[in-house]
PDB file of N, CA and C in Angstrom:
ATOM      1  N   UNK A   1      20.160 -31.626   4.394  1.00  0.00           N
ATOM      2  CA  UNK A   1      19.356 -31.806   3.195  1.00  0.00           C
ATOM      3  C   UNK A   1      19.822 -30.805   2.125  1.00  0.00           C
ATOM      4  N   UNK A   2      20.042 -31.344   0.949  1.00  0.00           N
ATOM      5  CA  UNK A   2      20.322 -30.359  -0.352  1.00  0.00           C
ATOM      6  C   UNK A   2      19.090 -29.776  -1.057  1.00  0.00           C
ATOM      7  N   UNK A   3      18.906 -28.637  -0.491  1.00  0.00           N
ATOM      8  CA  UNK A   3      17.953 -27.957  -1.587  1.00  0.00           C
ATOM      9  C   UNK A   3      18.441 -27.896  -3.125  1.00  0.00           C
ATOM     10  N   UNK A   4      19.089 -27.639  -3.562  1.00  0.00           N
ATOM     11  CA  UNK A   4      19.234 -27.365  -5.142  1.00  0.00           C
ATOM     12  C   UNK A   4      19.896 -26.098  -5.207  1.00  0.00           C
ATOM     13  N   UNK A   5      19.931 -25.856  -6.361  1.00  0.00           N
ATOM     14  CA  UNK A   5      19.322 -24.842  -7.029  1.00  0.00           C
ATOM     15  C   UNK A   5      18.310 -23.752  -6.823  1.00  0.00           C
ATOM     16  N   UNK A   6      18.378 -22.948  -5.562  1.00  0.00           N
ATOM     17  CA  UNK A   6      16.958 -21.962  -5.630  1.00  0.00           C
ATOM     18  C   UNK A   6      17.878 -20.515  -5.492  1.00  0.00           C
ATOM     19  N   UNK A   7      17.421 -19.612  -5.781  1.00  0.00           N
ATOM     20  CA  UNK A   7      17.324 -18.449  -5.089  1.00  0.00           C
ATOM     21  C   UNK A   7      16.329 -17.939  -4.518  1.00  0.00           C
ATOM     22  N   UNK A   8      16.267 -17.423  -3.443  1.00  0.00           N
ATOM     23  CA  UNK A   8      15.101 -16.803  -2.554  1.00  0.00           C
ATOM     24  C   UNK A   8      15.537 -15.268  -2.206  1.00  0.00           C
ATOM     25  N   UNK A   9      14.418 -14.784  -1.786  1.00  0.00           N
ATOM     26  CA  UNK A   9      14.736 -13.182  -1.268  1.00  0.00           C
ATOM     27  C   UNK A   9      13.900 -12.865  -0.966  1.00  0.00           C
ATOM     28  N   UNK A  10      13.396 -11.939  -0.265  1.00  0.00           N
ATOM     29  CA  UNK A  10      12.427 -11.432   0.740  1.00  0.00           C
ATOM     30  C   UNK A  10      12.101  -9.973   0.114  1.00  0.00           C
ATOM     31  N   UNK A  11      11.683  -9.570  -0.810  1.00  0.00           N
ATOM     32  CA  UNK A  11      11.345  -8.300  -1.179  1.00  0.00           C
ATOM     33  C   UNK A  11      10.359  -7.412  -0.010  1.00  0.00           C
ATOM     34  N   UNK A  12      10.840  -5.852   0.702  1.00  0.00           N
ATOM     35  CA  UNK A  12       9.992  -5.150   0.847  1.00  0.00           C
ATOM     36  C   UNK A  12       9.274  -4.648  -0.106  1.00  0.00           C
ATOM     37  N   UNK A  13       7.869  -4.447   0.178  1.00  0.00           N
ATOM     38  CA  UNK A  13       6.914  -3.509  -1.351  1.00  0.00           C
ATOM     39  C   UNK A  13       5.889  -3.287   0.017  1.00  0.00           C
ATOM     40  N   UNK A  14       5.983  -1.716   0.217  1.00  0.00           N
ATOM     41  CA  UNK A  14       5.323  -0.956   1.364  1.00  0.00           C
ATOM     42  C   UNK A  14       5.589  -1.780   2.841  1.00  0.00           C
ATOM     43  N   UNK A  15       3.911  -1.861   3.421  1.00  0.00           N
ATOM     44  CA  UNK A  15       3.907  -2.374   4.517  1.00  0.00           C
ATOM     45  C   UNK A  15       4.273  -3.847   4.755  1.00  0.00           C
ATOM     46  N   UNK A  16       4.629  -4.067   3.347  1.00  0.00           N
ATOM     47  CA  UNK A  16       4.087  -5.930   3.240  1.00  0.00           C
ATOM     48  C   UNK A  16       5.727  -6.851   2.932  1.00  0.00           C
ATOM     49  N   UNK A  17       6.163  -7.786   3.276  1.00  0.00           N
ATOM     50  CA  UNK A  17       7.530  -8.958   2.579  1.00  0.00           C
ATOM     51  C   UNK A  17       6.638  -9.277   1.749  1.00  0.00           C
ATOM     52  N   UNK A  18       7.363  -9.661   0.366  1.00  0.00           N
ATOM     53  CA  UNK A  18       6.985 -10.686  -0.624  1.00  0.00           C
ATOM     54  C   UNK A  18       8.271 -11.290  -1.072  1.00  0.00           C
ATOM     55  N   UNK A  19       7.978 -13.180  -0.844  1.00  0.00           N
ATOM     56  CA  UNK A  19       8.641 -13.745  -0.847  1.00  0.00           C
ATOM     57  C   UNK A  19       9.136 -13.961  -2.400  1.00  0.00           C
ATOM     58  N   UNK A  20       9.831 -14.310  -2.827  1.00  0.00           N
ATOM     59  CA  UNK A  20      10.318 -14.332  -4.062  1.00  0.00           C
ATOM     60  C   UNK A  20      11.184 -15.825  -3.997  1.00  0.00           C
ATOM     61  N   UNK A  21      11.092 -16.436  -5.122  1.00  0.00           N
ATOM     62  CA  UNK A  21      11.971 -18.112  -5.070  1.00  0.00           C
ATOM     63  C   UNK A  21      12.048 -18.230  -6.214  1.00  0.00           C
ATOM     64  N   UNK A  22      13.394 -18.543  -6.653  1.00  0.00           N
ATOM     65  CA  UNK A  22      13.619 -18.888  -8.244  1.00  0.00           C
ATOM     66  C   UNK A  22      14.140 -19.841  -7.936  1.00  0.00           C
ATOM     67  N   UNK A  23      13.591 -21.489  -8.830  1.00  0.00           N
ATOM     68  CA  UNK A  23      14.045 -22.377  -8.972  1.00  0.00           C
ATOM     69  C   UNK A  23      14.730 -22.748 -10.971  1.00  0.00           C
ATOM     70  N   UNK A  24      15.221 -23.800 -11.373  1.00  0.00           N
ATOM     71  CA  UNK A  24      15.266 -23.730 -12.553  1.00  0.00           C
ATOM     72  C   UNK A  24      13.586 -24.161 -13.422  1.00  0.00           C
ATOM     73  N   UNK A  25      12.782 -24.426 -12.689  1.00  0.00           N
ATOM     74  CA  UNK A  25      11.782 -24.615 -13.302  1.00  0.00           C
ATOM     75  C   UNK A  25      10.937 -23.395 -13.010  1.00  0.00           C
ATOM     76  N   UNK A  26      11.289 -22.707 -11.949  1.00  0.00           N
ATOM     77  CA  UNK A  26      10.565 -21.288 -12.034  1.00  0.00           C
ATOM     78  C   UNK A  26      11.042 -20.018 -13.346  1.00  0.00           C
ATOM     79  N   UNK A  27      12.495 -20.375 -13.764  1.00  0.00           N
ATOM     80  CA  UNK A  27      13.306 -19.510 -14.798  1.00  0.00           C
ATOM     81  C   UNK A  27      12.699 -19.772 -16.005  1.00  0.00           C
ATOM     82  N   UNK A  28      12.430 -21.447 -16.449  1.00  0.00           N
ATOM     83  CA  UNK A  28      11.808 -22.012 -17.096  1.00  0.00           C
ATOM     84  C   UNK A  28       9.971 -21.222 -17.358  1.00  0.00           C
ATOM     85  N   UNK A  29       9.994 -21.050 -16.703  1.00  0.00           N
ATOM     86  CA  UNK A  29       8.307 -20.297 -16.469  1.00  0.00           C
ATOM     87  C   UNK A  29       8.447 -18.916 -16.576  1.00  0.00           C
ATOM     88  N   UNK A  30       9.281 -18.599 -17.016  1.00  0.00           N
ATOM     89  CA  UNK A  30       9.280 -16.633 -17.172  1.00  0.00           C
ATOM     90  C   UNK A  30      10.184 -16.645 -18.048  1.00  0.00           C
ATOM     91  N   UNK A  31      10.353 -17.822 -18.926  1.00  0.00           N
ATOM     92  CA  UNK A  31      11.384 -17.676 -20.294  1.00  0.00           C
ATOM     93  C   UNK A  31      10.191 -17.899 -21.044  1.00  0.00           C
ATOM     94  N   UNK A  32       9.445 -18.703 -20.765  1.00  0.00           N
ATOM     95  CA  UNK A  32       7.822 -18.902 -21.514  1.00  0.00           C
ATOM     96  C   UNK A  32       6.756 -17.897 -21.476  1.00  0.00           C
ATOM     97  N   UNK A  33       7.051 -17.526 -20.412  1.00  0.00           N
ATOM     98  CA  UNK A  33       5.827 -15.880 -20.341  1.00  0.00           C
ATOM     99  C   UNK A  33       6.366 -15.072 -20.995  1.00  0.00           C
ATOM    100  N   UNK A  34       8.075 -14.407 -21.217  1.00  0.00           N
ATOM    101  CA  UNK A  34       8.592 -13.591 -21.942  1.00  0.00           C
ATOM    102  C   UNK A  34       8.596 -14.258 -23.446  1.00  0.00           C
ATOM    103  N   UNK A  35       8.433 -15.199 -23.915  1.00  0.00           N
ATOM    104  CA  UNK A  35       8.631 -15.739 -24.844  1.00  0.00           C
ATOM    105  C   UNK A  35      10.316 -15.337 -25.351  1.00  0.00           C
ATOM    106  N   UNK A  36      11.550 -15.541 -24.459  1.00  0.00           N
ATOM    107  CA  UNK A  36      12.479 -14.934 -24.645  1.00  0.00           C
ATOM    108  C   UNK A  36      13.532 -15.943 -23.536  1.00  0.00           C
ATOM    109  N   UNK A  37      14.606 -16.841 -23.906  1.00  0.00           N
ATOM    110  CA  UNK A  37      15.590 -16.923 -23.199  1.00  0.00           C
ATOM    111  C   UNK A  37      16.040 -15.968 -21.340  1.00  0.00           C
ATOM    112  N   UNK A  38      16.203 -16.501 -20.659  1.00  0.00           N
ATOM    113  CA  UNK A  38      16.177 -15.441 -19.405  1.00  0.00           C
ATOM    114  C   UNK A  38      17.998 -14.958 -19.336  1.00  0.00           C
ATOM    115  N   UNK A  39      18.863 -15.666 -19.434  1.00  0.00           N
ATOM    116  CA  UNK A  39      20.083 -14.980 -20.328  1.00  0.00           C
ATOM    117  C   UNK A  39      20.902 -14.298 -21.217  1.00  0.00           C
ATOM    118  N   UNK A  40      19.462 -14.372 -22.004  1.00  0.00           N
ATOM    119  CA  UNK A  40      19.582 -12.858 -22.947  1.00  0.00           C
ATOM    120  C   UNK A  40      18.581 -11.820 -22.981  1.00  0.00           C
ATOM    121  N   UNK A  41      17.822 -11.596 -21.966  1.00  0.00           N
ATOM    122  CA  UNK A  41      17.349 -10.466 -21.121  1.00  0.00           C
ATOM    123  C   UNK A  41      18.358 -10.100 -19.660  1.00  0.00           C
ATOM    124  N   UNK A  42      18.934 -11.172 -19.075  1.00  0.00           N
ATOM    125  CA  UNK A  42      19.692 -10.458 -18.299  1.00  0.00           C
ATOM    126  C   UNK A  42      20.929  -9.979 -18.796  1.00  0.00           C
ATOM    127  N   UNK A  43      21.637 -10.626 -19.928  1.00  0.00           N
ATOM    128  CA  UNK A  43      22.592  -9.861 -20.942  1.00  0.00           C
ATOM    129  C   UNK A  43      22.308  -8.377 -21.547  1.00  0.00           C
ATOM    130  N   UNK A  44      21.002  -8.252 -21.867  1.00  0.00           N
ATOM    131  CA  UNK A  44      20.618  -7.293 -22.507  1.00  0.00           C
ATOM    132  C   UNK A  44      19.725  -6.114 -21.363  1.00  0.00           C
ATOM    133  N   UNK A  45      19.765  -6.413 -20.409  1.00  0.00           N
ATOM    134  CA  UNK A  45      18.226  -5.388 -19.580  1.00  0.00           C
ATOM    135  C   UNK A  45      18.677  -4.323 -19.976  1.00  0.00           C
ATOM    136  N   UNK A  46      19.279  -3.567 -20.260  1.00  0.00           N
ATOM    137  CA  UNK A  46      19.456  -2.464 -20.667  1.00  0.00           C
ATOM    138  C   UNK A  46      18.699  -2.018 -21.846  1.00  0.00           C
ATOM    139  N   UNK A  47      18.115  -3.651 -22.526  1.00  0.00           N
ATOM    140  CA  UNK A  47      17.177  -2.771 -23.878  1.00  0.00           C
ATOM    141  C   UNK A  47      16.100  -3.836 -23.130  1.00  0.00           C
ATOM    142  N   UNK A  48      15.928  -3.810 -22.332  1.00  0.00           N
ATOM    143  CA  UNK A  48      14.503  -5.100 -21.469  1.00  0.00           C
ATOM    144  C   UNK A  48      13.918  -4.128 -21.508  1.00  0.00           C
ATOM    145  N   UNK A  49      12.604  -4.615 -21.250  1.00  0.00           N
ATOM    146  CA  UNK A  49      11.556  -4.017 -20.399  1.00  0.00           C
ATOM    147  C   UNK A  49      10.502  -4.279 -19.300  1.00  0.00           C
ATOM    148  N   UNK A  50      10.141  -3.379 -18.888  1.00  0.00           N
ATOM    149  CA  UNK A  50       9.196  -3.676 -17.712  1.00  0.00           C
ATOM    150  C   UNK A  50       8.604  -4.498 -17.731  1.00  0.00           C
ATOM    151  N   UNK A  51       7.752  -4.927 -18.523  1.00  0.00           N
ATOM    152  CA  UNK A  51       7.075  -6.004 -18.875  1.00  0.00           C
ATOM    153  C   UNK A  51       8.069  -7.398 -18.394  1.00  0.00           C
ATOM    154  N   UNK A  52       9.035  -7.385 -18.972  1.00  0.00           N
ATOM    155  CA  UNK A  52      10.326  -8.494 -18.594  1.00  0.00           C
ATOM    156  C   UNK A  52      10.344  -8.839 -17.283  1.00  0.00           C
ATOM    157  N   UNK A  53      10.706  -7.272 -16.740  1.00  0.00           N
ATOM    158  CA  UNK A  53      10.773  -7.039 -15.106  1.00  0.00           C
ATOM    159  C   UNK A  53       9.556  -8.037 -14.196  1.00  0.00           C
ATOM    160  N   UNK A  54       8.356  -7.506 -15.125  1.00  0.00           N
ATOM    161  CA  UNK A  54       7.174  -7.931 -14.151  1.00  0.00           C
ATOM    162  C   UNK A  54       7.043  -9.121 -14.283  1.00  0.00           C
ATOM    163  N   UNK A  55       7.095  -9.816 -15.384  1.00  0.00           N
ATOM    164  CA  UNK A  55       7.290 -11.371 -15.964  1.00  0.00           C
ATOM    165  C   UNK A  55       7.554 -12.294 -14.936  1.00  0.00           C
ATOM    166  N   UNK A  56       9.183 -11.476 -15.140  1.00  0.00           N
ATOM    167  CA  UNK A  56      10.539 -12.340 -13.949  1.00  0.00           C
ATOM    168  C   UNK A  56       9.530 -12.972 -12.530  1.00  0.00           C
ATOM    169  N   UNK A  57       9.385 -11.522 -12.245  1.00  0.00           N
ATOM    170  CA  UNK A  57       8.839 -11.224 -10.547  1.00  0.00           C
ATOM    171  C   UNK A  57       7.641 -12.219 -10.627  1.00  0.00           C
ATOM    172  N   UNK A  58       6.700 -12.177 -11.122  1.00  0.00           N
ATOM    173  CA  UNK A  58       5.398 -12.797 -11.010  1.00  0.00           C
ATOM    174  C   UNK A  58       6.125 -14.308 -11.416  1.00  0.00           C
ATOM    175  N   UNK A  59       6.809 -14.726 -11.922  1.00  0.00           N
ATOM    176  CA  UNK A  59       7.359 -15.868 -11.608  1.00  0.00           C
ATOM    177  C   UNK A  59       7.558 -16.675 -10.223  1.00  0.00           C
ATOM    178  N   UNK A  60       8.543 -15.639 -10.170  1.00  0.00           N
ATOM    179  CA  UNK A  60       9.486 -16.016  -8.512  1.00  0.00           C
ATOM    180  C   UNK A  60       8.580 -15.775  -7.553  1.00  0.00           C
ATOM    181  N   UNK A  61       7.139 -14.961  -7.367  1.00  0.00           N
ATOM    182  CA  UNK A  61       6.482 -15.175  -6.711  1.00  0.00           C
ATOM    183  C   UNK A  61       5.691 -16.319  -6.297  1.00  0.00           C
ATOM    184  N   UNK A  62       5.546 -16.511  -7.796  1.00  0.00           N
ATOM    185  CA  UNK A  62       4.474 -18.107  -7.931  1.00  0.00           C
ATOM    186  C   UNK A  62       5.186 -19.282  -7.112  1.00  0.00           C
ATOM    187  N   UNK A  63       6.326 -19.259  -7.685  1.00  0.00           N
ATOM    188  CA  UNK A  63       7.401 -20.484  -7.139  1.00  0.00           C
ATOM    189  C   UNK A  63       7.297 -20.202  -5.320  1.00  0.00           C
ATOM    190  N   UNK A  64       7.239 -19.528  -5.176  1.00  0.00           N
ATOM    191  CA  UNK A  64       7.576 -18.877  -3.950  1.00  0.00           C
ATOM    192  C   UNK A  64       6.361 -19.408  -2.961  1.00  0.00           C
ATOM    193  N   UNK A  65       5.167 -18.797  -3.343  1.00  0.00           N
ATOM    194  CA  UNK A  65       3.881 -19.683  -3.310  1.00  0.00           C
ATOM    195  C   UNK A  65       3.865 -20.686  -3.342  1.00  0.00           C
ATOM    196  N   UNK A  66       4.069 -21.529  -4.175  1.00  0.00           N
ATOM    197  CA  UNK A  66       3.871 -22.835  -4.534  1.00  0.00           C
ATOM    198  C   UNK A  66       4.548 -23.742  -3.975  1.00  0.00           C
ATOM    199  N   UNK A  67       6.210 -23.687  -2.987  1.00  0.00           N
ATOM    200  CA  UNK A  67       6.742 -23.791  -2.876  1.00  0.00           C
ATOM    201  C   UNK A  67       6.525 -23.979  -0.830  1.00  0.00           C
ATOM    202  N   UNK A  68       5.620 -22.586  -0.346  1.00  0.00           N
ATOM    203  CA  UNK A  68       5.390 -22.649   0.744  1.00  0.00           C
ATOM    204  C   UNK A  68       3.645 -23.303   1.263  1.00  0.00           C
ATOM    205  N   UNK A  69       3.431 -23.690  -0.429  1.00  0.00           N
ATOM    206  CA  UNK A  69       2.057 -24.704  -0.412  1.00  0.00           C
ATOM    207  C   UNK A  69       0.701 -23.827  -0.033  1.00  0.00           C
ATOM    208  N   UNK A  70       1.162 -22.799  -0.242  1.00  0.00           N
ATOM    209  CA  UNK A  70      -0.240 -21.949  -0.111  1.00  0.00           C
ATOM    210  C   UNK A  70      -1.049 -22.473  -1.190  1.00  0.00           C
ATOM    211  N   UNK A  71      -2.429 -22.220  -0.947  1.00  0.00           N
ATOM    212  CA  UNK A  71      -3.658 -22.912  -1.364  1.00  0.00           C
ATOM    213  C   UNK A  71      -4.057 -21.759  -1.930  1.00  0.00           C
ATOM    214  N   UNK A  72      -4.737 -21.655  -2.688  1.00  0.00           N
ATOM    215  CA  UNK A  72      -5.787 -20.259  -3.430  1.00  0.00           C
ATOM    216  C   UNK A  72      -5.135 -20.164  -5.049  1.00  0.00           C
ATOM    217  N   UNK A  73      -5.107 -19.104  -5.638  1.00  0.00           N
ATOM    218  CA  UNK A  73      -5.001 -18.967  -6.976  1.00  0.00           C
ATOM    219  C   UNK A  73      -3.962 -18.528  -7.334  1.00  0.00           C
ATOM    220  N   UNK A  74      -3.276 -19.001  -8.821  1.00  0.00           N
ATOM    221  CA  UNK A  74      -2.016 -18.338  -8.941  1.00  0.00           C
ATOM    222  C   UNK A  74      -1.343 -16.861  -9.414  1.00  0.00           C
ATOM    223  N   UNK A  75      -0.237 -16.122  -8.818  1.00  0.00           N
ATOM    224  CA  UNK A  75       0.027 -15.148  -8.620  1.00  0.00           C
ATOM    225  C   UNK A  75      -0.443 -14.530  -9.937  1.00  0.00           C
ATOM    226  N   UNK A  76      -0.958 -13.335 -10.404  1.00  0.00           N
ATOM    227  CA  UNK A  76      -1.320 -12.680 -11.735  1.00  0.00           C
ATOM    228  C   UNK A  76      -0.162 -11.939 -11.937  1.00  0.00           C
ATOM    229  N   UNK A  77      -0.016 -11.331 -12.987  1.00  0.00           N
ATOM    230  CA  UNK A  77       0.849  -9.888 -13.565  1.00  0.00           C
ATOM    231  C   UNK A  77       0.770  -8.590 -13.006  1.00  0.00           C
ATOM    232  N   UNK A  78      -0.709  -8.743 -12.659  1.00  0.00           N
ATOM    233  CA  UNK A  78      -1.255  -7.332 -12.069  1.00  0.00           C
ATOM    234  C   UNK A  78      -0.636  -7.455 -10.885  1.00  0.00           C
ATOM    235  N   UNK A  79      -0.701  -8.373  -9.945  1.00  0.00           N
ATOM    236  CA  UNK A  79       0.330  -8.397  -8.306  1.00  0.00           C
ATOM    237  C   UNK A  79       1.083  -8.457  -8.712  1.00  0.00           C
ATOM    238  N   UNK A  80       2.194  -8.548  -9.669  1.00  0.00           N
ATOM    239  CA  UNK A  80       3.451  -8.286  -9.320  1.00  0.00           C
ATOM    240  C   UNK A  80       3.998  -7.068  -9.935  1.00  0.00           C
ATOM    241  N   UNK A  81       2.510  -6.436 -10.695  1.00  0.00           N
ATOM    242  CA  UNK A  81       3.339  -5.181 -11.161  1.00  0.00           C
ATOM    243  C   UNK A  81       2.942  -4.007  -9.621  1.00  0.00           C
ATOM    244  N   UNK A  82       1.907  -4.855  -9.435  1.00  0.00           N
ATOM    245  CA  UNK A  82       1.509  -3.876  -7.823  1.00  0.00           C
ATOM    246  C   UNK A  82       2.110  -4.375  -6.707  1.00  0.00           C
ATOM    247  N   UNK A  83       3.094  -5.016  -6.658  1.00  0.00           N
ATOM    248  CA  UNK A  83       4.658  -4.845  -5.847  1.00  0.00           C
ATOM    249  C   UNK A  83       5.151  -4.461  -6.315  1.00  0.00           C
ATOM    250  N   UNK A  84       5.986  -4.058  -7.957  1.00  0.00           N
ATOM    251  CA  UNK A  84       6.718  -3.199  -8.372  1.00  0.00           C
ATOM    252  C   UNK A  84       6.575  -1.768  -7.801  1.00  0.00           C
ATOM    253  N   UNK A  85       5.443  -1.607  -8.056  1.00  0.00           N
ATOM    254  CA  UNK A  85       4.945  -0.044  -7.464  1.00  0.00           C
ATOM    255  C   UNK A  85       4.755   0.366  -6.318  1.00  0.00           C
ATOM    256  N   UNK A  86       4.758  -0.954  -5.489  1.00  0.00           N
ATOM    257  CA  UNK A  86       5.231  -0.546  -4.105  1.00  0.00           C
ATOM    258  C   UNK A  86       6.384  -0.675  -3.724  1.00  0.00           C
ATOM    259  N   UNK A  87       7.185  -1.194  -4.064  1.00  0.00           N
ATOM    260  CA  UNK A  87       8.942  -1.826  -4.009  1.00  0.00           C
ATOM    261  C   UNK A  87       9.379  -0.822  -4.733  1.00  0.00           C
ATOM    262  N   UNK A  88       9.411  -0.173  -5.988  1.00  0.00           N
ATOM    263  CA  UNK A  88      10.321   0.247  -6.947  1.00  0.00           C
ATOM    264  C   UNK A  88      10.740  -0.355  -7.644  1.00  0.00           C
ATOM    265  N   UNK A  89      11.209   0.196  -8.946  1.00  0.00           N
ATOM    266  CA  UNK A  89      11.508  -0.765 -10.317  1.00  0.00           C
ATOM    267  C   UNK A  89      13.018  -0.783  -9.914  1.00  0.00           C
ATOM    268  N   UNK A  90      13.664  -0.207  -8.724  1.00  0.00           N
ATOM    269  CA  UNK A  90      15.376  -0.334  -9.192  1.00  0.00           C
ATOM    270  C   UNK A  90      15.661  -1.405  -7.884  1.00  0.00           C
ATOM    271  N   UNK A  91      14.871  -1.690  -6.649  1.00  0.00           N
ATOM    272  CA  UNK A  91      14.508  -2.320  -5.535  1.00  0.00           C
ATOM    273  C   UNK A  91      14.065  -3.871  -6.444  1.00  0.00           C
ATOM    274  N   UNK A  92      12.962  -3.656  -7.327  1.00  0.00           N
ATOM    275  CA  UNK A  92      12.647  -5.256  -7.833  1.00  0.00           C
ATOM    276  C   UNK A  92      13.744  -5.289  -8.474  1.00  0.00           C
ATOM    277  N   UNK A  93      14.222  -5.293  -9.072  1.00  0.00           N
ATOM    278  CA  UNK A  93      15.203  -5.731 -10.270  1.00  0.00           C
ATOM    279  C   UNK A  93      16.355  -5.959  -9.320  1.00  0.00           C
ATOM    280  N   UNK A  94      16.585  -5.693  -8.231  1.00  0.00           N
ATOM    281  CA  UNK A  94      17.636  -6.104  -7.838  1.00  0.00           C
ATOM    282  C   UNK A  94      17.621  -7.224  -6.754  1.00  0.00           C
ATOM    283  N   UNK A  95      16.703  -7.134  -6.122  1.00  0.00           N
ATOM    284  CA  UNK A  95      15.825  -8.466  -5.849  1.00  0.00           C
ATOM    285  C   UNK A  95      15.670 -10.047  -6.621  1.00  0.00           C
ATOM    286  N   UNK A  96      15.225 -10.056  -7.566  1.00  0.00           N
ATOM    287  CA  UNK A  96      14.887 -10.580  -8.881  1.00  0.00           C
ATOM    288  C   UNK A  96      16.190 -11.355  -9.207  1.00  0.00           C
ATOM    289  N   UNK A  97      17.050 -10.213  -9.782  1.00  0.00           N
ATOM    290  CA  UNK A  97      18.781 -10.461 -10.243  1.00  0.00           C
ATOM    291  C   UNK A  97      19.684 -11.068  -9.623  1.00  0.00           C
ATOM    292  N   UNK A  98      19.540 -10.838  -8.320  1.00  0.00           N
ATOM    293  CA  UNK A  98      20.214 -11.647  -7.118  1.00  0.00           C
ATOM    294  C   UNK A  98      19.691 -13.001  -7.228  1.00  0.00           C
ATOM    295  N   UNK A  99      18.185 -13.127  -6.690  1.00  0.00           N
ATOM    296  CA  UNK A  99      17.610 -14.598  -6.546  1.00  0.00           C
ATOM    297  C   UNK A  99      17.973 -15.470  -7.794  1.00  0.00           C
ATOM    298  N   UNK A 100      17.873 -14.599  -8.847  1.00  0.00           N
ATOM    299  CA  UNK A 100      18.419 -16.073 -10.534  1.00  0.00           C
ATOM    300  C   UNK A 100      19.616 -15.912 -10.327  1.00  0.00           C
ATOM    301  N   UNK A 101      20.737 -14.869  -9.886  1.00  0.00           N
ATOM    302  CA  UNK A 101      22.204 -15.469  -9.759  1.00  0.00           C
ATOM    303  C   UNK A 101      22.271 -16.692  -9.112  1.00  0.00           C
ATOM    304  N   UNK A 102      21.663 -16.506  -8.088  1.00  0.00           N
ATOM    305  CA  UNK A 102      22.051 -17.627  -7.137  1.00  0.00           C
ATOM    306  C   UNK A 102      21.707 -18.972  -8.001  1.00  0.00           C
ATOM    307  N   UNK A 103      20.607 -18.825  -8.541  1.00  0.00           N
ATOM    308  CA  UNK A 103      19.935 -20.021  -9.299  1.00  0.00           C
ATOM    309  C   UNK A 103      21.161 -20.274 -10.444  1.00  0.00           C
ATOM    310  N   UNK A 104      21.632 -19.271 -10.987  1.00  0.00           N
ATOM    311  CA  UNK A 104      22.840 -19.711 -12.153  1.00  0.00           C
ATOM    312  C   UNK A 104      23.861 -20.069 -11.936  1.00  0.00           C
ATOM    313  N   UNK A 105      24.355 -19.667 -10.466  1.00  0.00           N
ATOM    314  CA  UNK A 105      25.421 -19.607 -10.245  1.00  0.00           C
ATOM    315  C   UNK A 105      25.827 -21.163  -9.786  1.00  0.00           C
ATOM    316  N   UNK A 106      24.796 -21.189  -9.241  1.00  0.00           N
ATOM    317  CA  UNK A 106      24.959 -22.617  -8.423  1.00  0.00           C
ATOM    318  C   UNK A 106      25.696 -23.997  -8.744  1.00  0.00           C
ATOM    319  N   UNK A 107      26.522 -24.653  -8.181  1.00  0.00           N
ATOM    320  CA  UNK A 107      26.965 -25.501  -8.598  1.00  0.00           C
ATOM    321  C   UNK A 107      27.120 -26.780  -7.826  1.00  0.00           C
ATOM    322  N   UNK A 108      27.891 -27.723  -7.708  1.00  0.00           N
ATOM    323  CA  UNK A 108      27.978 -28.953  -6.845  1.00  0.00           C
ATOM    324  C   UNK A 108      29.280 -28.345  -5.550  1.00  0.00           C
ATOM    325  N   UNK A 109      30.068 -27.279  -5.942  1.00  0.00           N
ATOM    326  CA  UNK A 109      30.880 -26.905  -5.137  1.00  0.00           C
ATOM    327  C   UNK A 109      29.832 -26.394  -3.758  1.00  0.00           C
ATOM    328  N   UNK A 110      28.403 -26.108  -4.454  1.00  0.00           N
ATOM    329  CA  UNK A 110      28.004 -25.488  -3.208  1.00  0.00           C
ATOM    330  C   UNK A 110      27.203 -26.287  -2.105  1.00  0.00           C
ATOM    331  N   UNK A 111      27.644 -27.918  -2.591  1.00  0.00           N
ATOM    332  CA  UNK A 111      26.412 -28.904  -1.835  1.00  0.00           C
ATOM    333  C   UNK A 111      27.322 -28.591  -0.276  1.00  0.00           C
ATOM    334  N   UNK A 112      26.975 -29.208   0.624  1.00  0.00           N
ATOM    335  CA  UNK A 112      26.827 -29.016   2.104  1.00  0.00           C
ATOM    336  C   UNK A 112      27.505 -30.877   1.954  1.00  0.00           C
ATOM    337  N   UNK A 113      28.642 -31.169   1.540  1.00  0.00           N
ATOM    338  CA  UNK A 113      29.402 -32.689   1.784  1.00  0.00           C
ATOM    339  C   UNK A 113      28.848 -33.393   2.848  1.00  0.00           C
ATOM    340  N   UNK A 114      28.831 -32.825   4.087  1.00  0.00           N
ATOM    341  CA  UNK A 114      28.294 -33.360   5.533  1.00  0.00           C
ATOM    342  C   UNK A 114      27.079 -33.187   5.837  1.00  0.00           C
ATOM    343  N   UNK A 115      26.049 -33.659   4.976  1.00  0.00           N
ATOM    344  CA  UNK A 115      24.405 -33.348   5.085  1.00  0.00           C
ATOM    345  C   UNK A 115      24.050 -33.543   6.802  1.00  0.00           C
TER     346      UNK A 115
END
């Protein structure tokens, strides 16, 4: 079976995994919360900000959620800035950066020919 397009990653933040999933409609959803392109924040993170950071994350969480069909309410800002603070801001961001490569990177070279 061809999944797509996702990136996934398993963030530690303390005692706890938090799953993380970037699809293109999850990138789509944290280009709208940043009110900002997600290619020219990852061009630029060097003048980003946290806020960006937490954006991203509370994205890829949601997807992530939504994705493993959990039931209840959707992920806030405040949880994902309270995994930042349990993970670290240099731990999320690299988390984060990885899972949308994969999502950008992706191409038809990477389908699986022999499903």
């Amino acid at each position: 079976m061809v999944r797509g397009a996702r990136g996934e990653f398993v963030l530690q933040a303390g005692e706890r995994e938090v799953q993380i999933l970037f699809t293109n409609r999850a990138l789509a959803s944290a280009e709208k919360a940043m009110d900002k392109p997600i290619l020219g924040v990852l061009q630029n993170f060097g003048q980003g900000s946290v806020q960006d950071l937490a954006l991203m994350l509370q994205a890829g969480m949601e997807a992530a959620r939504r994705d493993a069909r959990e039931s209840g309410r959707v992920i806030t800002l405040n949880e994902a800035y309270e995994v930042m603070d349990e993970a670290g801001f240099s731990a999320t961001a690299a988390a984060v950066f990885s899972a949308i490569g994969e999502v950008l990177s992706y191409g038809q070279e990477d389908q699986d020919p022999n499903p």
